[in-house]
N, C-alpha and C. Protein backbone atom coordinates (compact mmCIF):
# COMPACT_ATOMS: atom_id res chain seq x y z
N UNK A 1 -129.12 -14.18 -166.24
CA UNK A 1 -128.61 -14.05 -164.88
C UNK A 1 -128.81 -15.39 -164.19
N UNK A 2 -128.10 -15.77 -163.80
CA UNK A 2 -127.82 -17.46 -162.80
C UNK A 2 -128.02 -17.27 -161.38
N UNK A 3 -128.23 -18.02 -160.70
CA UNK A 3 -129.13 -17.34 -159.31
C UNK A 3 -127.96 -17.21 -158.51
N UNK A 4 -126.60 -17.66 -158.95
CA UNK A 4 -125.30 -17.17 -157.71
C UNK A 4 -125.53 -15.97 -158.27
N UNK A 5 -125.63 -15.52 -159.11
CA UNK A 5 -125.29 -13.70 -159.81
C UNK A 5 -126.56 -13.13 -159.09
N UNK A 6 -127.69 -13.52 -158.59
CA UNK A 6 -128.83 -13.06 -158.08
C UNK A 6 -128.45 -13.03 -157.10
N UNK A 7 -128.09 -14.19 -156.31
CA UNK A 7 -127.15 -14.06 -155.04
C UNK A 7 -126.60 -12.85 -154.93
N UNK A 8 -125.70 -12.71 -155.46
CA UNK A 8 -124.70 -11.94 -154.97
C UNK A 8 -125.31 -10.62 -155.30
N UNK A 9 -125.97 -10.47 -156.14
CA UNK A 9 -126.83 -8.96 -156.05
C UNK A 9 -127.64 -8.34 -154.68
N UNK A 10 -128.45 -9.41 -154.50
CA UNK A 10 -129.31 -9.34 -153.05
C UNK A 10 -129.02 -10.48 -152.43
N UNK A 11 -128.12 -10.55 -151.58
CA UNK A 11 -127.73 -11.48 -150.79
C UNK A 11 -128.41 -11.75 -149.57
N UNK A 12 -129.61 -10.52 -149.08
CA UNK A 12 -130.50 -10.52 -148.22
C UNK A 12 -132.07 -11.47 -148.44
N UNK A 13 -132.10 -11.67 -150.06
CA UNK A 13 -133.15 -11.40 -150.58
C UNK A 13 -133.03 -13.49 -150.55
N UNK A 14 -133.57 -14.26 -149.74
CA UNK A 14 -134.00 -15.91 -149.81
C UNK A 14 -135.16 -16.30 -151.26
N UNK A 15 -134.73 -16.71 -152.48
CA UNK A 15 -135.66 -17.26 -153.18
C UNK A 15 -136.17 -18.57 -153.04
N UNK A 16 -137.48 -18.81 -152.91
CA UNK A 16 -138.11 -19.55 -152.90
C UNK A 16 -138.21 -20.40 -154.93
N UNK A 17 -138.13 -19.78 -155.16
CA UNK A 17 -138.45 -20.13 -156.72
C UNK A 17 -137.29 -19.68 -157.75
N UNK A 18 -136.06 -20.37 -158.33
CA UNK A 18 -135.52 -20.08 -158.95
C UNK A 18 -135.80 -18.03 -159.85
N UNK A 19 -135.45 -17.29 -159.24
CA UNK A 19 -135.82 -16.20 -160.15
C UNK A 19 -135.94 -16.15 -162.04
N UNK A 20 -134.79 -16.52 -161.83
CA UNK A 20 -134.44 -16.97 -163.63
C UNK A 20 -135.66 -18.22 -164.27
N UNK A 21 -135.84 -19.03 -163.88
CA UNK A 21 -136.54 -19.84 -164.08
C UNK A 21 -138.13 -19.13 -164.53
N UNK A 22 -138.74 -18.64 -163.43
CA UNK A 22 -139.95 -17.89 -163.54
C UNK A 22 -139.78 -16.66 -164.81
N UNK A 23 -138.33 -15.92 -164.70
CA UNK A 23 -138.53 -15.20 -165.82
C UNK A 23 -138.70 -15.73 -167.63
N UNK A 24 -138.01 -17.26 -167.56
CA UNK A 24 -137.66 -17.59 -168.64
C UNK A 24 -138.66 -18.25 -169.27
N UNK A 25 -139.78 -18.54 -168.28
CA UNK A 25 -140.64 -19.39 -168.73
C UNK A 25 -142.30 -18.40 -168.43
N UNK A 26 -142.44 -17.30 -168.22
CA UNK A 26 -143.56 -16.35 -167.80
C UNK A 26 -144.21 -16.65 -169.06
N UNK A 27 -143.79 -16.39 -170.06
CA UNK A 27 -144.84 -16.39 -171.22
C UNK A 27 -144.83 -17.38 -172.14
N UNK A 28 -144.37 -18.37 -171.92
CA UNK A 28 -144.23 -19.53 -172.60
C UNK A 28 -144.50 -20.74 -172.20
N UNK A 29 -145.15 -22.11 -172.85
CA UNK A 29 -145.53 -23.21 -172.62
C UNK A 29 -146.94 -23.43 -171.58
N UNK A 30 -146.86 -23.62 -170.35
CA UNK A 30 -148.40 -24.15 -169.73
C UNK A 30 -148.54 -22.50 -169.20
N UNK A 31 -148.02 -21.45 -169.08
CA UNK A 31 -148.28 -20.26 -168.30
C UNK A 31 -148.97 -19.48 -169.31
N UNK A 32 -148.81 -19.73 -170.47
CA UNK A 32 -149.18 -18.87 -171.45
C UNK A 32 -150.20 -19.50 -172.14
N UNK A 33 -151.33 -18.37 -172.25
CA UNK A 33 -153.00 -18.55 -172.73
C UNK A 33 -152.72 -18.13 -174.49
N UNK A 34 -152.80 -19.72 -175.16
CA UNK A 34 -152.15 -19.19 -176.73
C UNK A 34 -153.21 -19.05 -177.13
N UNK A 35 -154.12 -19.24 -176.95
CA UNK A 35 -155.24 -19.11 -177.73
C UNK A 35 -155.88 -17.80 -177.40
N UNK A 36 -155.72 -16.63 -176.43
CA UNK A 36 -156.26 -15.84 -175.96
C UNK A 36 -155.86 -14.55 -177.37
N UNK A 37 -155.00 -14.59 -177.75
CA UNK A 37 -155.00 -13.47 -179.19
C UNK A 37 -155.93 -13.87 -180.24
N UNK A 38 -155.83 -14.69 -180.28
CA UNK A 38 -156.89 -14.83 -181.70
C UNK A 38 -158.12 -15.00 -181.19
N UNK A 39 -158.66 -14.69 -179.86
CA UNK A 39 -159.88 -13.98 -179.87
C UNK A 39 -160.08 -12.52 -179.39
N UNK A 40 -158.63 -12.07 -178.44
CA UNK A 40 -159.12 -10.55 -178.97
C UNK A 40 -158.83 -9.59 -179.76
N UNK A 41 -158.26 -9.98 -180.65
CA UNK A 41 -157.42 -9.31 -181.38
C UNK A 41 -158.92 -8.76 -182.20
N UNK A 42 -159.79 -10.07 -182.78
CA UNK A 42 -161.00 -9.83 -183.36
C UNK A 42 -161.84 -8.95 -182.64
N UNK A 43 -161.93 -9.35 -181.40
CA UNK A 43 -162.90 -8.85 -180.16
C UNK A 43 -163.06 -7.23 -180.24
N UNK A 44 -161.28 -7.02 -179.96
CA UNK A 44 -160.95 -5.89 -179.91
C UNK A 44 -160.87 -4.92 -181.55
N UNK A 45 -160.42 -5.58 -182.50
CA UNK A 45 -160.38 -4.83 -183.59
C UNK A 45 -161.71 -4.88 -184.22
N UNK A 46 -162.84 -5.61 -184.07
CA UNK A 46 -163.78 -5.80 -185.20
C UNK A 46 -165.12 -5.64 -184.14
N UNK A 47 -165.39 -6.07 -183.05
CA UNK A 47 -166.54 -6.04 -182.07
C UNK A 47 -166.54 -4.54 -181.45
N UNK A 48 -165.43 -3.97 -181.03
CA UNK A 48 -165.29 -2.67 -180.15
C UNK A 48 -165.41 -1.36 -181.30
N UNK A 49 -164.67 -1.41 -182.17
CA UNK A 49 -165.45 -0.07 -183.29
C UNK A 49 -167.06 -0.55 -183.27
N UNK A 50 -167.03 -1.48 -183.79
CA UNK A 50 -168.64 -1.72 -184.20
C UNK A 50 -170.02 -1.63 -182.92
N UNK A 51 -169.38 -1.47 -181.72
CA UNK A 51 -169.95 -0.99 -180.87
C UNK A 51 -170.23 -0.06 -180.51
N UNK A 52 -168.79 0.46 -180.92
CA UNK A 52 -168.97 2.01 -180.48
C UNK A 52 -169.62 2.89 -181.67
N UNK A 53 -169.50 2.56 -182.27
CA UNK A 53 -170.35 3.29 -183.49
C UNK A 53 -171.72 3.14 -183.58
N UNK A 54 -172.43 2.33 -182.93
CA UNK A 54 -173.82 1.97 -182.72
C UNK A 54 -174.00 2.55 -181.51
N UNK A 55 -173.15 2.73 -180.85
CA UNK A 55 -173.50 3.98 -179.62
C UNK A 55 -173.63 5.05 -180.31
N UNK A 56 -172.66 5.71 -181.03
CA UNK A 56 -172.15 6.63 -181.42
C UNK A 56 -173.59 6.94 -182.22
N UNK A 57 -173.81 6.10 -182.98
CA UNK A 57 -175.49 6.48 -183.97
C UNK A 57 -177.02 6.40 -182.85
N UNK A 58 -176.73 6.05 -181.97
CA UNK A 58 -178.16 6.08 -181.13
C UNK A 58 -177.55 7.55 -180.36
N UNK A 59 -176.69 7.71 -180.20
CA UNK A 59 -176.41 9.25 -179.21
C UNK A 59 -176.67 10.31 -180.56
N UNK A 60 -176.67 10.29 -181.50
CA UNK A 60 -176.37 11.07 -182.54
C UNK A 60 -177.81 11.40 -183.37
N UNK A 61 -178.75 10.49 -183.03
CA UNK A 61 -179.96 10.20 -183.86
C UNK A 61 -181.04 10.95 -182.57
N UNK A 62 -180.68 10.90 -181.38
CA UNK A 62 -181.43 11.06 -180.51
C UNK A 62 -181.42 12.58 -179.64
N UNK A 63 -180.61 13.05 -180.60
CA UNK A 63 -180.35 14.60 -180.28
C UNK A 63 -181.24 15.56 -181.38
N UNK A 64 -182.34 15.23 -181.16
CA UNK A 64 -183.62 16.05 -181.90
C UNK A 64 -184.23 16.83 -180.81
């Protein structure tokens, strides 16, 4: 979408910031944290079971 076509959709609506622009670039180049998956992917797949299961064995051991 080209911002006359945005225009003419909301013709009320004043952009300050190319709309298209912000959409095309949200997750890509300086906006986007590349390095942020390859630590939670681990975080989340390999730290969070293994947590919860060491909860899971102190709640489980302590029900005597």
């Amino acid at each position: 979408m080209s911002q006359r076509q945005a225009d003419k959709a909301c013709p009320a609506v004043i952009f300050t910031v190319p709309a298209v622009a912000v959409l095309a670039r949200a997750m890509t180049g300086e906006f986007a944290a590349a390095w942020l998956p390859s630590i939670l992917v681990p975080f989340v797949g390999i730290l969070g079971p293994a947590m919860a299961m060491a909860l899971l064995f102190n709640v489980i051991e302590a029900r005597d």
